[in-house]
C-alpha atoms as a PDB file:
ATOM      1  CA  UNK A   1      -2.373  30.490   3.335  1.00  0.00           C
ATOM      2  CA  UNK A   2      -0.673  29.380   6.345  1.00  0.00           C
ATOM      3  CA  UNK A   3       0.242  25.853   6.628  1.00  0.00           C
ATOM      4  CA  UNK A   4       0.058  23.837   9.495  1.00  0.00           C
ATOM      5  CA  UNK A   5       3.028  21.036  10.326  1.00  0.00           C
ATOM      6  CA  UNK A   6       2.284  18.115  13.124  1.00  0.00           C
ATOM      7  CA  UNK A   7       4.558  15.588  14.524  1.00  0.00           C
ATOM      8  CA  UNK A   8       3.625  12.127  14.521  1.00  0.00           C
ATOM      9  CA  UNK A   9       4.953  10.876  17.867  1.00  0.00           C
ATOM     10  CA  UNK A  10       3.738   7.460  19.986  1.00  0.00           C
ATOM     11  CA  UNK A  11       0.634   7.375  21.734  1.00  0.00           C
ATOM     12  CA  UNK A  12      -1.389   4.237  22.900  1.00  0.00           C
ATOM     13  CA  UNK A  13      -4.659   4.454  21.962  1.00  0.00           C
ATOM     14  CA  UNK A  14      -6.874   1.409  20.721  1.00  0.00           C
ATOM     15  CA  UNK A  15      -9.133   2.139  17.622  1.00  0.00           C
ATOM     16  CA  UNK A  16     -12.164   0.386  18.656  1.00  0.00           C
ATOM     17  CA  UNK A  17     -12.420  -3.322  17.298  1.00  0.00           C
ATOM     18  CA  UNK A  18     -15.140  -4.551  15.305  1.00  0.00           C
ATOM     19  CA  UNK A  19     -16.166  -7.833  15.388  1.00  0.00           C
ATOM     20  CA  UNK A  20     -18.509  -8.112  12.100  1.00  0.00           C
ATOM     21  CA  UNK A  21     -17.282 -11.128   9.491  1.00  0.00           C
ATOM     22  CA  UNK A  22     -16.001  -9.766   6.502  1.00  0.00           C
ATOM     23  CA  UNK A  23     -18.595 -10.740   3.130  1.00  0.00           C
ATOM     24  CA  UNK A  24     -17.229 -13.180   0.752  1.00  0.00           C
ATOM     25  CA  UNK A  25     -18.942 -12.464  -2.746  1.00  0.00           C
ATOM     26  CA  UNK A  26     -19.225 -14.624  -5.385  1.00  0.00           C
ATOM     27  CA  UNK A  27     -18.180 -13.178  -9.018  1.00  0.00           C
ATOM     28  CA  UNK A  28     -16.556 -14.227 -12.400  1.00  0.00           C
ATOM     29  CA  UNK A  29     -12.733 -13.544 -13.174  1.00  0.00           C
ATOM     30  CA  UNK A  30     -11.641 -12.158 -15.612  1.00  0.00           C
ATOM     31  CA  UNK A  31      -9.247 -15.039 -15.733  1.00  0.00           C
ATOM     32  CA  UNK A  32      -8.425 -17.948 -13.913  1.00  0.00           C
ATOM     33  CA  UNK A  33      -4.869 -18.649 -14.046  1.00  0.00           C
ATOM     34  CA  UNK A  34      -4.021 -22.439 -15.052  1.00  0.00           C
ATOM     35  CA  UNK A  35      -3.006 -24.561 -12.908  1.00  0.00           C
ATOM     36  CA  UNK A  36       0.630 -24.882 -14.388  1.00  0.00           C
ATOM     37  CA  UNK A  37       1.583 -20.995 -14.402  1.00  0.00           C
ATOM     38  CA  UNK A  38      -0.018 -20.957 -10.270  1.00  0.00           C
ATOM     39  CA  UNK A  39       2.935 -23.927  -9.643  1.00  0.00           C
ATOM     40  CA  UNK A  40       5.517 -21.850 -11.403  1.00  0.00           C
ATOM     41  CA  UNK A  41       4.231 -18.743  -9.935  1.00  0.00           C
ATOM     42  CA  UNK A  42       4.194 -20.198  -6.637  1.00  0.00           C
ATOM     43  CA  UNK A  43       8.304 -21.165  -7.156  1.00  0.00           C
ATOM     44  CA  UNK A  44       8.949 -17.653  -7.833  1.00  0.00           C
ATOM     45  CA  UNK A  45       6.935 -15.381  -5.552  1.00  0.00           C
ATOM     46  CA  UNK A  46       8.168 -14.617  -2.364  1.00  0.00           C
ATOM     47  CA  UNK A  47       5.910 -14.642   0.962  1.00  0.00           C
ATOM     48  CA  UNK A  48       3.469 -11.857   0.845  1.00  0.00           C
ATOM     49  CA  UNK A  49       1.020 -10.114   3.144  1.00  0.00           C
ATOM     50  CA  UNK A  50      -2.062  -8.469   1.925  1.00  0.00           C
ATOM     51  CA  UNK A  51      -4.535  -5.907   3.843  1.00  0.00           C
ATOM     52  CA  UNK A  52      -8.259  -4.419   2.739  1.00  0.00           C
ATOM     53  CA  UNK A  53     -10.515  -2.539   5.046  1.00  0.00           C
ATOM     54  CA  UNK A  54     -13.274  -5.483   5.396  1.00  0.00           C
ATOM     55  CA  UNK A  55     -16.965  -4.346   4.692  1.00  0.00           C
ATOM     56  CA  UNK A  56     -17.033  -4.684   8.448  1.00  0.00           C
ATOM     57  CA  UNK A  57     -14.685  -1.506   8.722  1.00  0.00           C
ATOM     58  CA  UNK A  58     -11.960  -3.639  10.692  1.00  0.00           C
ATOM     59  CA  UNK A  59      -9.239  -4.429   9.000  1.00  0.00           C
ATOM     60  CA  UNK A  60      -8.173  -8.022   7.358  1.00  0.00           C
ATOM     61  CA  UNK A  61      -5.344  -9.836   6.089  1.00  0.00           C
ATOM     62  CA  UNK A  62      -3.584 -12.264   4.902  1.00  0.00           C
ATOM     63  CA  UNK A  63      -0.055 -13.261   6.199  1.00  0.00           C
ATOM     64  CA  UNK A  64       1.925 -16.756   6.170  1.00  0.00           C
ATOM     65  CA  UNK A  65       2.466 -16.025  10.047  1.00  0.00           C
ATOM     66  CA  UNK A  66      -1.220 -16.695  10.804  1.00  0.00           C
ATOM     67  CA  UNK A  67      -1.944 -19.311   7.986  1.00  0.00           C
ATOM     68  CA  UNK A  68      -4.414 -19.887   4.975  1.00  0.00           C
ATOM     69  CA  UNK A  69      -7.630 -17.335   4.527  1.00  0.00           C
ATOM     70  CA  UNK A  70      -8.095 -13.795   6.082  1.00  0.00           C
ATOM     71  CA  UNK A  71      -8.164 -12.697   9.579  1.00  0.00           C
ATOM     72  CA  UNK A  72      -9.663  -9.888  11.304  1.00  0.00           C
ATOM     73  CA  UNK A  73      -6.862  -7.658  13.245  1.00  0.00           C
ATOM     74  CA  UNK A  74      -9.398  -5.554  13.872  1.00  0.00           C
ATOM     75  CA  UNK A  75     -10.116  -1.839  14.677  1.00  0.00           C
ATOM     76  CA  UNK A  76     -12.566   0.771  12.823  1.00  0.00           C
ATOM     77  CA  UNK A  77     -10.225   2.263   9.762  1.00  0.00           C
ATOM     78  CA  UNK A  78     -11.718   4.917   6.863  1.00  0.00           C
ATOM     79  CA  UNK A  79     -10.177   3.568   3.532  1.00  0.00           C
ATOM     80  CA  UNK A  80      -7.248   1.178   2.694  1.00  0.00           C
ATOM     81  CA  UNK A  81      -4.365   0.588   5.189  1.00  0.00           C
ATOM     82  CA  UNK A  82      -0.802   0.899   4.568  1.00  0.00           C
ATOM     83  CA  UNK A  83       1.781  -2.249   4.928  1.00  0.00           C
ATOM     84  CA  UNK A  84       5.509  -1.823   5.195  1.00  0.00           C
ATOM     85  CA  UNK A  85       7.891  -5.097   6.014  1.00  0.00           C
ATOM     86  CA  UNK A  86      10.293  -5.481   9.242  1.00  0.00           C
ATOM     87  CA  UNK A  87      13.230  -6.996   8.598  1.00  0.00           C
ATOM     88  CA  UNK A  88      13.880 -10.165  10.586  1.00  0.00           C
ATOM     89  CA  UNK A  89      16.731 -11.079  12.677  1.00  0.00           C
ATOM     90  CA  UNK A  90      18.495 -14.186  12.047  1.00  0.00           C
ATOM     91  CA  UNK A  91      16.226 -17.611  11.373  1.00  0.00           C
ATOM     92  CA  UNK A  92      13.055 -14.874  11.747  1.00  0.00           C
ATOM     93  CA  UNK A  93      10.871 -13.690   8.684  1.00  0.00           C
ATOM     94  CA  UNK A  94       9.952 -10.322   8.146  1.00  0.00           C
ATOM     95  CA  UNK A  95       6.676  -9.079   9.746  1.00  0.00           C
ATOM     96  CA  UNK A  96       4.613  -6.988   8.341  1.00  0.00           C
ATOM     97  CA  UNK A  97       3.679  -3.691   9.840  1.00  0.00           C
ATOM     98  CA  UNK A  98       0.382  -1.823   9.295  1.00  0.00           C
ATOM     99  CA  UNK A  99      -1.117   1.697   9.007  1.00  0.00           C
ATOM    100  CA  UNK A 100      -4.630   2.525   8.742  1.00  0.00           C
ATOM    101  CA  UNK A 101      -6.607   6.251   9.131  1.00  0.00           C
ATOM    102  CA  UNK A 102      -9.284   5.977  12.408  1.00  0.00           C
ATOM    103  CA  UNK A 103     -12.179   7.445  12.223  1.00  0.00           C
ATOM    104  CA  UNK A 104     -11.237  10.742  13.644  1.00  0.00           C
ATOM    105  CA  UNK A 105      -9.021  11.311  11.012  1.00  0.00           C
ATOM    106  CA  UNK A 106      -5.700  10.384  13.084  1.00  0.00           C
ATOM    107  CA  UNK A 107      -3.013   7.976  12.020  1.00  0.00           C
ATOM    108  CA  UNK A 108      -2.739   4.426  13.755  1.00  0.00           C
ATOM    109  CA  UNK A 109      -0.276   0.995  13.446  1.00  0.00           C
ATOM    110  CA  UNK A 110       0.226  -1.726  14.519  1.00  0.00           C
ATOM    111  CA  UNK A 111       1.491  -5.799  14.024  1.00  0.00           C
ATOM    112  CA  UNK A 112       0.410  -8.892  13.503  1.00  0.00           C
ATOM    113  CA  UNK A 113       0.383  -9.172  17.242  1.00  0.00           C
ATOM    114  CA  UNK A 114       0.378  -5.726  18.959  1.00  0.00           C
ATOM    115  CA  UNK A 115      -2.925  -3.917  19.119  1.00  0.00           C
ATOM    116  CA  UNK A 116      -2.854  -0.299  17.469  1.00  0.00           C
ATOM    117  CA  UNK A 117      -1.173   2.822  18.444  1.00  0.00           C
ATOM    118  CA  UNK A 118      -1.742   6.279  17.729  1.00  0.00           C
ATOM    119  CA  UNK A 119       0.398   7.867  15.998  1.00  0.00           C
ATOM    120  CA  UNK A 120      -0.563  11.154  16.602  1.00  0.00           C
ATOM    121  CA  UNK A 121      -0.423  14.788  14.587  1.00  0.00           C
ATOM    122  CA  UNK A 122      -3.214  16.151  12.849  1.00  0.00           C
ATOM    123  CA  UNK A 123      -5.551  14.895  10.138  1.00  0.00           C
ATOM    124  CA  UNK A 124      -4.383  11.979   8.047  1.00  0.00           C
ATOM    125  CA  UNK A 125      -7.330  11.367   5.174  1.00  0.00           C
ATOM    126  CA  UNK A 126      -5.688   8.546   3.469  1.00  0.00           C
ATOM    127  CA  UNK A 127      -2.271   6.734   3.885  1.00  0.00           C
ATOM    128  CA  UNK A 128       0.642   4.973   2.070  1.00  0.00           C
ATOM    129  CA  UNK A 129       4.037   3.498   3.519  1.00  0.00           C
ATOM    130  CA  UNK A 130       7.413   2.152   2.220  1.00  0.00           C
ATOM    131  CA  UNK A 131      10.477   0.808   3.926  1.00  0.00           C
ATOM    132  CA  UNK A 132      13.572   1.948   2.000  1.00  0.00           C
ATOM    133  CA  UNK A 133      15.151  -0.277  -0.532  1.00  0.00           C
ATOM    134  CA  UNK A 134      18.175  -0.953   2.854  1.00  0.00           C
ATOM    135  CA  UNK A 135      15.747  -1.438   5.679  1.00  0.00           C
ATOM    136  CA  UNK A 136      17.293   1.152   7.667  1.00  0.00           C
ATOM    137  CA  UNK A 137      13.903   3.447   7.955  1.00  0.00           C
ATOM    138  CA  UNK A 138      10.134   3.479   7.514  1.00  0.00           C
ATOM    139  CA  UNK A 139       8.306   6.532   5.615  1.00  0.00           C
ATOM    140  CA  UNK A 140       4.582   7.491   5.868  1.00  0.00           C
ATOM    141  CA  UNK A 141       2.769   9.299   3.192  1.00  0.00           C
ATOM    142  CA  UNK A 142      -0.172  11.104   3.931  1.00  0.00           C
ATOM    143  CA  UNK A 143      -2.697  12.850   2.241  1.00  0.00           C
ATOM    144  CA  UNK A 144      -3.559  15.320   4.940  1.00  0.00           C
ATOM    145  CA  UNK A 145      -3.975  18.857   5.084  1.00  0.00           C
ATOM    146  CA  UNK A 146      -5.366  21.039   2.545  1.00  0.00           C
ATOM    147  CA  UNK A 147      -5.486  17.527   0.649  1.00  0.00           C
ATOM    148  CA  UNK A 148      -1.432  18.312   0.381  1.00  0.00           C
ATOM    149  CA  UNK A 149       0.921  15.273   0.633  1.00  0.00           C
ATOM    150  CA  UNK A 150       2.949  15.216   3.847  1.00  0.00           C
ATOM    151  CA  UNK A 151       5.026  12.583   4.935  1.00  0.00           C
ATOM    152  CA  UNK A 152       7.267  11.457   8.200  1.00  0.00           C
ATOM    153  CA  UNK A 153       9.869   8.550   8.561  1.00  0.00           C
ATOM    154  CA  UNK A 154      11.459   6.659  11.593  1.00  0.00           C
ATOM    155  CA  UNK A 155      14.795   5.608  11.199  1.00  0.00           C
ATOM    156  CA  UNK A 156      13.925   3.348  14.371  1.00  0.00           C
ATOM    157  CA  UNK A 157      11.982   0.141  13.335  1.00  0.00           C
ATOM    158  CA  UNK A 158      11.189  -0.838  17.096  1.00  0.00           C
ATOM    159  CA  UNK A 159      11.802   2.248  19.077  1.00  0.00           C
ATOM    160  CA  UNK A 160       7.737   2.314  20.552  1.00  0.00           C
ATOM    161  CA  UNK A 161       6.888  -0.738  21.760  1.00  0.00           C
ATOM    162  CA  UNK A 162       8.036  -2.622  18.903  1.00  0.00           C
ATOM    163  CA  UNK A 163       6.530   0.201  16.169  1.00  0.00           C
ATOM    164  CA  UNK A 164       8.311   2.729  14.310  1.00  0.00           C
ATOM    165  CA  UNK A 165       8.413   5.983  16.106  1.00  0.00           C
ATOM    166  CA  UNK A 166       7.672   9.209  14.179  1.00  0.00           C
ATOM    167  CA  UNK A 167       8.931  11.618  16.455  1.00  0.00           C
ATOM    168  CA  UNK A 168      10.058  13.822  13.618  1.00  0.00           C
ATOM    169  CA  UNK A 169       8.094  17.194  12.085  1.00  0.00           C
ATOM    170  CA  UNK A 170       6.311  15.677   9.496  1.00  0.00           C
ATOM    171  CA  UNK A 171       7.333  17.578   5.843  1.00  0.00           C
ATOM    172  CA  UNK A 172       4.603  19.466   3.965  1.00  0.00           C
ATOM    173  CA  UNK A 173       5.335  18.525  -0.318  1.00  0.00           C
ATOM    174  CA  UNK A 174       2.525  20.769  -1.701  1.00  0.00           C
ATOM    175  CA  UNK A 175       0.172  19.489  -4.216  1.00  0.00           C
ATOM    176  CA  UNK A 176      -3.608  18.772  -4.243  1.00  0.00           C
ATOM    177  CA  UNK A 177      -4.326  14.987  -3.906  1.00  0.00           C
ATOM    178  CA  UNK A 178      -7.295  13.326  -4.818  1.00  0.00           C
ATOM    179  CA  UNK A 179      -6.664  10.065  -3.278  1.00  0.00           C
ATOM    180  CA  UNK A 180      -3.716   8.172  -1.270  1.00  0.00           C
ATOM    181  CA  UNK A 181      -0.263   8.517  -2.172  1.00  0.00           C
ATOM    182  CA  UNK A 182       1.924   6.138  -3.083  1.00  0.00           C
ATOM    183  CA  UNK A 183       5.697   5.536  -2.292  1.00  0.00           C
ATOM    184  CA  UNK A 184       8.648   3.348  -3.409  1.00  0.00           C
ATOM    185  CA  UNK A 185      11.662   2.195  -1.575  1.00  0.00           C
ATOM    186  CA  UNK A 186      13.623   4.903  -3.767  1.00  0.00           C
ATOM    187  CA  UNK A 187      12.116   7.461  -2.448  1.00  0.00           C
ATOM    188  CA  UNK A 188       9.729   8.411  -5.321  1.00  0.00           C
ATOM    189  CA  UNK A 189       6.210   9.719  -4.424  1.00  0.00           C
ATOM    190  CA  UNK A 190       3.245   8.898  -6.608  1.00  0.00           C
ATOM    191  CA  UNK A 191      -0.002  10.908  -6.179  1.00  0.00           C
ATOM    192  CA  UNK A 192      -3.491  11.147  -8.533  1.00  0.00           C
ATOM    193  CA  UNK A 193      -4.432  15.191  -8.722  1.00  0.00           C
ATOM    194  CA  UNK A 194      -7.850  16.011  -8.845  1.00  0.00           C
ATOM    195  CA  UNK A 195      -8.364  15.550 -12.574  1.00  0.00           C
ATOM    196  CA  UNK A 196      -7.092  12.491 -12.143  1.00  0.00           C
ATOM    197  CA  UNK A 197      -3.495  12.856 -13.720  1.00  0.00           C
ATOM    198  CA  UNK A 198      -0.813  10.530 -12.056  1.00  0.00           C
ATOM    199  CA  UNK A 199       1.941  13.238 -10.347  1.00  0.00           C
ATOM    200  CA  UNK A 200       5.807  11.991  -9.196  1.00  0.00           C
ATOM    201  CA  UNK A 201       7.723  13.722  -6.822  1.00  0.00           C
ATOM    202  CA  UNK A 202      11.410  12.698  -5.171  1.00  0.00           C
ATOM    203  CA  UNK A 203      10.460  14.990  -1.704  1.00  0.00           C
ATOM    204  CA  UNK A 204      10.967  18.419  -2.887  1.00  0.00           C
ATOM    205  CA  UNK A 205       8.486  20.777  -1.484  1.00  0.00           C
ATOM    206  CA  UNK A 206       5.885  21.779  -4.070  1.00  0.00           C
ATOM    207  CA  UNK A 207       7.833  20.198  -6.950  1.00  0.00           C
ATOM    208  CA  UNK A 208       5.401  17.686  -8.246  1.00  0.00           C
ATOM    209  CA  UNK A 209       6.249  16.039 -12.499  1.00  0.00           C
ATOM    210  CA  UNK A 210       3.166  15.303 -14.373  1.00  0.00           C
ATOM    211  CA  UNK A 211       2.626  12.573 -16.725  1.00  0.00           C
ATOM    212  CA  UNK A 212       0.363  11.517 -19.568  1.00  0.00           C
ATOM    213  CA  UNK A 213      -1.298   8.733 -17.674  1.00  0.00           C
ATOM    214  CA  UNK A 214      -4.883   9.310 -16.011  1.00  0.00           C
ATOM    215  CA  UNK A 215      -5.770   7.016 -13.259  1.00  0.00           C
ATOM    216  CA  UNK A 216      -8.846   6.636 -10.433  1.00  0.00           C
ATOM    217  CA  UNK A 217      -8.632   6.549  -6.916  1.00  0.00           C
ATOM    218  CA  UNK A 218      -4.790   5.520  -5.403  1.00  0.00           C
ATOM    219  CA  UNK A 219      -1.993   4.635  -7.562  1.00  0.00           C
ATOM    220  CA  UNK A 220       0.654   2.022  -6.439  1.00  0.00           C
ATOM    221  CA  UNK A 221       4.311   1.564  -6.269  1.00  0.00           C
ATOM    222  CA  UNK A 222       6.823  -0.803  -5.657  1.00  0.00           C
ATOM    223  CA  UNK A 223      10.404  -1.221  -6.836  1.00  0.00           C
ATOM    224  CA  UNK A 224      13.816  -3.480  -5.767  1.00  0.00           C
ATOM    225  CA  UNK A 225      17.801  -3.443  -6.510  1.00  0.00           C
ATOM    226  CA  UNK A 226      19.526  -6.059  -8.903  1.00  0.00           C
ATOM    227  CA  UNK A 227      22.573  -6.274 -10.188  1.00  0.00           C
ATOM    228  CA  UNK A 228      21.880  -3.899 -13.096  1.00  0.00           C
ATOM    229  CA  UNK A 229      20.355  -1.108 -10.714  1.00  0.00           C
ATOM    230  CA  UNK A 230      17.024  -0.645  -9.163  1.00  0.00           C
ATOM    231  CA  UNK A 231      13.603  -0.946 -10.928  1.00  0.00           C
ATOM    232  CA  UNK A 232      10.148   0.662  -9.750  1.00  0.00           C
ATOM    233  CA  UNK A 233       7.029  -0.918 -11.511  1.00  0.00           C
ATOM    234  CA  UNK A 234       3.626   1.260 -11.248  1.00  0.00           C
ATOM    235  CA  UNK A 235       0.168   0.242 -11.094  1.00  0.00           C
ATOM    236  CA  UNK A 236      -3.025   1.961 -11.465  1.00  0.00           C
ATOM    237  CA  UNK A 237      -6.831   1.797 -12.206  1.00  0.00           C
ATOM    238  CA  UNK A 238      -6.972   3.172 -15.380  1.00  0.00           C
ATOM    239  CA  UNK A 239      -9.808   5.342 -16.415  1.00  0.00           C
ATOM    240  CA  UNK A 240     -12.075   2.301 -18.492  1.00  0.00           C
ATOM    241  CA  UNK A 241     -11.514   0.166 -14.641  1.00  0.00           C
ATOM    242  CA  UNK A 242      -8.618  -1.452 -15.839  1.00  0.00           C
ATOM    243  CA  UNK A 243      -4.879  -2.078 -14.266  1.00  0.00           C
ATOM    244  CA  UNK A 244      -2.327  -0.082 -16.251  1.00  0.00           C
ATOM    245  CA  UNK A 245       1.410  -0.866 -15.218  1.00  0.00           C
ATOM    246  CA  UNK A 246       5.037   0.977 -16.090  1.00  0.00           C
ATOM    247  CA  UNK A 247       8.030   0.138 -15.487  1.00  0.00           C
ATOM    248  CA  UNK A 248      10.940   2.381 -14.791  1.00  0.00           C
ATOM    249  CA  UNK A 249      14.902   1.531 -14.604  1.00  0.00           C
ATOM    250  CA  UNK A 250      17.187   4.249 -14.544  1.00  0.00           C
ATOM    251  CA  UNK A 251      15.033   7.122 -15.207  1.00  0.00           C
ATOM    252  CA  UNK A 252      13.014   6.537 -18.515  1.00  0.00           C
ATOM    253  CA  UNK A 253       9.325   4.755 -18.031  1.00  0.00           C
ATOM    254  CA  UNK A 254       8.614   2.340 -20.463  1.00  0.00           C
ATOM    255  CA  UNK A 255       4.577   3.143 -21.717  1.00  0.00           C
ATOM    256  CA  UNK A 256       1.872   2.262 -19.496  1.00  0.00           C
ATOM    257  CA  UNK A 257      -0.156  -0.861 -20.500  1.00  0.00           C
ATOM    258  CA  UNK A 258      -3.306  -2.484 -19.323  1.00  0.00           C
ATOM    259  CA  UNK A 259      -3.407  -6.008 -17.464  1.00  0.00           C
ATOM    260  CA  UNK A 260      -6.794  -6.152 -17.938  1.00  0.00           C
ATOM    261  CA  UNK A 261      -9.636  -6.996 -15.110  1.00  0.00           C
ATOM    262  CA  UNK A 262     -11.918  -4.703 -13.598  1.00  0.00           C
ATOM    263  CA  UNK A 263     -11.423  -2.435 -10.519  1.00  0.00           C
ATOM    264  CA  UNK A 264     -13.373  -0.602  -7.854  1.00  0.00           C
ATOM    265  CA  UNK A 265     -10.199   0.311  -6.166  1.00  0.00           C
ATOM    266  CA  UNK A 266      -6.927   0.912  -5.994  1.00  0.00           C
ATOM    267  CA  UNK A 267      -3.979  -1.887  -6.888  1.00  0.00           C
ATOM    268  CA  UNK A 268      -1.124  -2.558  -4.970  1.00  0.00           C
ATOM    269  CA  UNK A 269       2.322  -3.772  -5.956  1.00  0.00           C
ATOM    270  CA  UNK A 270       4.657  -5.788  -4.907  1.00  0.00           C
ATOM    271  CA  UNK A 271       7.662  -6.227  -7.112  1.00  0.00           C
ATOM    272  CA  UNK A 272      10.817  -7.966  -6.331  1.00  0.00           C
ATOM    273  CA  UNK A 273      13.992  -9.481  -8.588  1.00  0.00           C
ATOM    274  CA  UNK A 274      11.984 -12.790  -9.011  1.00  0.00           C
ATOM    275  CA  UNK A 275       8.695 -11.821  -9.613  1.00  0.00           C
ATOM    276  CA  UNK A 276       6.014  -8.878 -10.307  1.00  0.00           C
ATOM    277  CA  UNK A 277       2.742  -9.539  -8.335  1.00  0.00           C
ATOM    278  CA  UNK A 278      -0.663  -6.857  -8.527  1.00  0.00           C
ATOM    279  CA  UNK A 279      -3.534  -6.822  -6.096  1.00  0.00           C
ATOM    280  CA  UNK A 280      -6.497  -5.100  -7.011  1.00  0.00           C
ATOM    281  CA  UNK A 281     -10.298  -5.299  -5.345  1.00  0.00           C
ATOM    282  CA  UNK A 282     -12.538  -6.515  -8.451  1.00  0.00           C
ATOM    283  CA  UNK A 283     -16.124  -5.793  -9.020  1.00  0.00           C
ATOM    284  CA  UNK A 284     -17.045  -8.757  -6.593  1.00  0.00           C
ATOM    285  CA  UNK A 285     -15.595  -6.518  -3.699  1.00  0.00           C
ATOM    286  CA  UNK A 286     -12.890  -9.935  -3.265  1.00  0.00           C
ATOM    287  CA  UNK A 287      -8.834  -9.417  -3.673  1.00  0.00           C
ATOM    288  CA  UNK A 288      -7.359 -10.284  -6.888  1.00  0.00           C
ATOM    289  CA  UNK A 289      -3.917 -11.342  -7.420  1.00  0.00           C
ATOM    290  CA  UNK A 290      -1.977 -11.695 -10.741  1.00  0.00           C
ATOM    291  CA  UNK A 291       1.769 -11.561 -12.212  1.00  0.00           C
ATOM    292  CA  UNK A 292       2.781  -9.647 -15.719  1.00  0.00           C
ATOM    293  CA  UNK A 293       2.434 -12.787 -17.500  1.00  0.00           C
ATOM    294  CA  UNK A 294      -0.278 -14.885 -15.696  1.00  0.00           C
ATOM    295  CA  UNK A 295      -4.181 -14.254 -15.669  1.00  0.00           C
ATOM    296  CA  UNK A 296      -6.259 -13.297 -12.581  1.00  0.00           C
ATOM    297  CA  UNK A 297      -6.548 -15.588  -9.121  1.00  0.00           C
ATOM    298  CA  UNK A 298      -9.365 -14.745  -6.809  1.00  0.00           C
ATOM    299  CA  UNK A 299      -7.763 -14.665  -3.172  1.00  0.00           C
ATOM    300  CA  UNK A 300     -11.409 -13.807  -1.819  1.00  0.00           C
ATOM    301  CA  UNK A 301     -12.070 -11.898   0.883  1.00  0.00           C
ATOM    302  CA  UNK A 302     -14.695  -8.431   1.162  1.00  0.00           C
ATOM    303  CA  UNK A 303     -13.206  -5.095   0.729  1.00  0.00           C
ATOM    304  CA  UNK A 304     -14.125  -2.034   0.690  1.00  0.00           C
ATOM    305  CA  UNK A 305     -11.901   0.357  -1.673  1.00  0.00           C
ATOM    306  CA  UNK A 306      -8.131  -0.444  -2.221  1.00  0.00           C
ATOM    307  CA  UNK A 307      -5.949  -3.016  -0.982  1.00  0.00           C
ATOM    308  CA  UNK A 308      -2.038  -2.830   0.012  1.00  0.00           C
ATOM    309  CA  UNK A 309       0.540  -5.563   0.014  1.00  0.00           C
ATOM    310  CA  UNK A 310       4.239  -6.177   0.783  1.00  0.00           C
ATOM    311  CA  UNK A 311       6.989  -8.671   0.218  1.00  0.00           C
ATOM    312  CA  UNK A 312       7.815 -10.129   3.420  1.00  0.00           C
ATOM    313  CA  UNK A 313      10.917 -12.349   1.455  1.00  0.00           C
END
């Protein structure tokens, strides 16, 4: 089999904007947080920005730059977006940066206040994104061709009109994916095969480690550096609709355990040296939020599939 590789350079062109409210369903937690642990939690946990594909198709999100509840940026996207952080310069926070699939199968991003841009390349079925553990470059993860995992990075946060520019050949790693990778600021690839057993790679060609975990739909990833070495945490649903979670410092996993809840897509992650914070879409199609140690908050919100979610402390 020959395999194709694409670049992913810059190219304006809007996705098409749909203007449709996203649905806010009712439903029943599977725990409500009290209000003590929310204060505490609210102490600890950094600023963070959260994106789902709305039930209109557009996408929505939730960032501290454009206040309280969820807001439409947009577009026509197939599946969950992607969300990496900028850093900021000076007295400015760090923005966060999105990437979503169009509906011709072609990779777009944008801001909280640029429209989208193409990307460009071939066929990008479902996306993740990372910025490394030193801010110094942005990687993509795609699964695209042949359902293999390929990925791209710019080393140049605002080198296309304020986006990352992937002007790089984008990699071919091999595999079979059945869903959207995952990737941490270390560099560490996480990918569901087809039978649904959870895959890591560190971005050697065709070199993929299985595991003894079984997961549905898109895993996530997330990890940061301390003082006694860097940490990646894992979430996934689990196969009984469940969020399982590992933890990994140095390079032994602890065993995966279930947070409880109940999923219809994919969780994201979002750990940092304070605090360990999980989004998942629950059976009520709203965002979910909880830490290790707290119960579940509704955030609200309609999505459809996964949802992603980034620091932006």
């Amino acid at each position: 089999m020959v395999l194709r590789r694409f670049a992913w350079g810059c190219l304006a062109v809007a996705i098409v904007a749909c203007g449709v409210a996203a649905t806010h369903v009712a439903g029943r937690p599977p725990s409500v947080r009290p209000q003590a642990a929310l204060a505490a939690a609210a102490v600890a946990a950094p600023p963070v920005a959260v994106a789902v594909e709305g039930t209109d198709g557009a996408l929505w999100v939730q960032a501290p730059q454009l206040g309280s509840g969820w807001h439409s940026l947009g577009g026509k996207i197939l599946g969950p977006p992607a969300v990496v952080a900028l850093p900021g310069t000076g007295s400015t926070p760090a923005a966060p940066l999105f990437f979503a699939v169009g509906t011709n199968d072609e990779l777009f991003a944008r801001t909280l206040t640029s429209g989208w841009q193409a990307l460009g390349g071939q066929a990008c079925y479902s996306v993740g994104a990372v910025a490394d553990a030193q801010n110094s470059y942005v990687t993509v993860a795609c699964r695209g061709l042949y359902n293999h995992l390929w990925t791209n990075y710019a080393s140049e946060a605002s080198s296309c009109s304020g986006l990352p520019c992937f002007s790089n050949i984008a990699t071919d790693l091999g595999g079979v994916l059945a869903a959207a990778p995952a990737v941490s600021p270390f560099d560490l690839y996480v990918v569901t095969g087809t039978n649904g057993e959870v895959f890591t790679s560190t971005g050697t060609a065709n070199d993929f480690t299985g595991s003894t975990w079984r997961c549905i739909g898109q895993p996530g990833v997330s990890g940061y550096l301390a003082a006694a070495g860097q940490t990646t945490v894992f979430g996934c649903q689990g196969t009984d609709h469940t969020l399982f979670t590992a933890t990994q410092s140095g390079s032994t996993w602890t065993h995966a355990v279930s947070l409880g809840g109940k999923l219809i897509g994919g969780p994201a992650v979002v750990a940092t040296s304070s605090v360990t914070e999980f989004f998942a879409v629950g059976t009520d199609h709203a965002v979910w939020e909880r830490t290790l140690s707290g119960g579940w908050t509704r955030l609200g919100g309609g999505a459809i599939g996964g949802v992603a979610a980034v620091a932006l402390g």
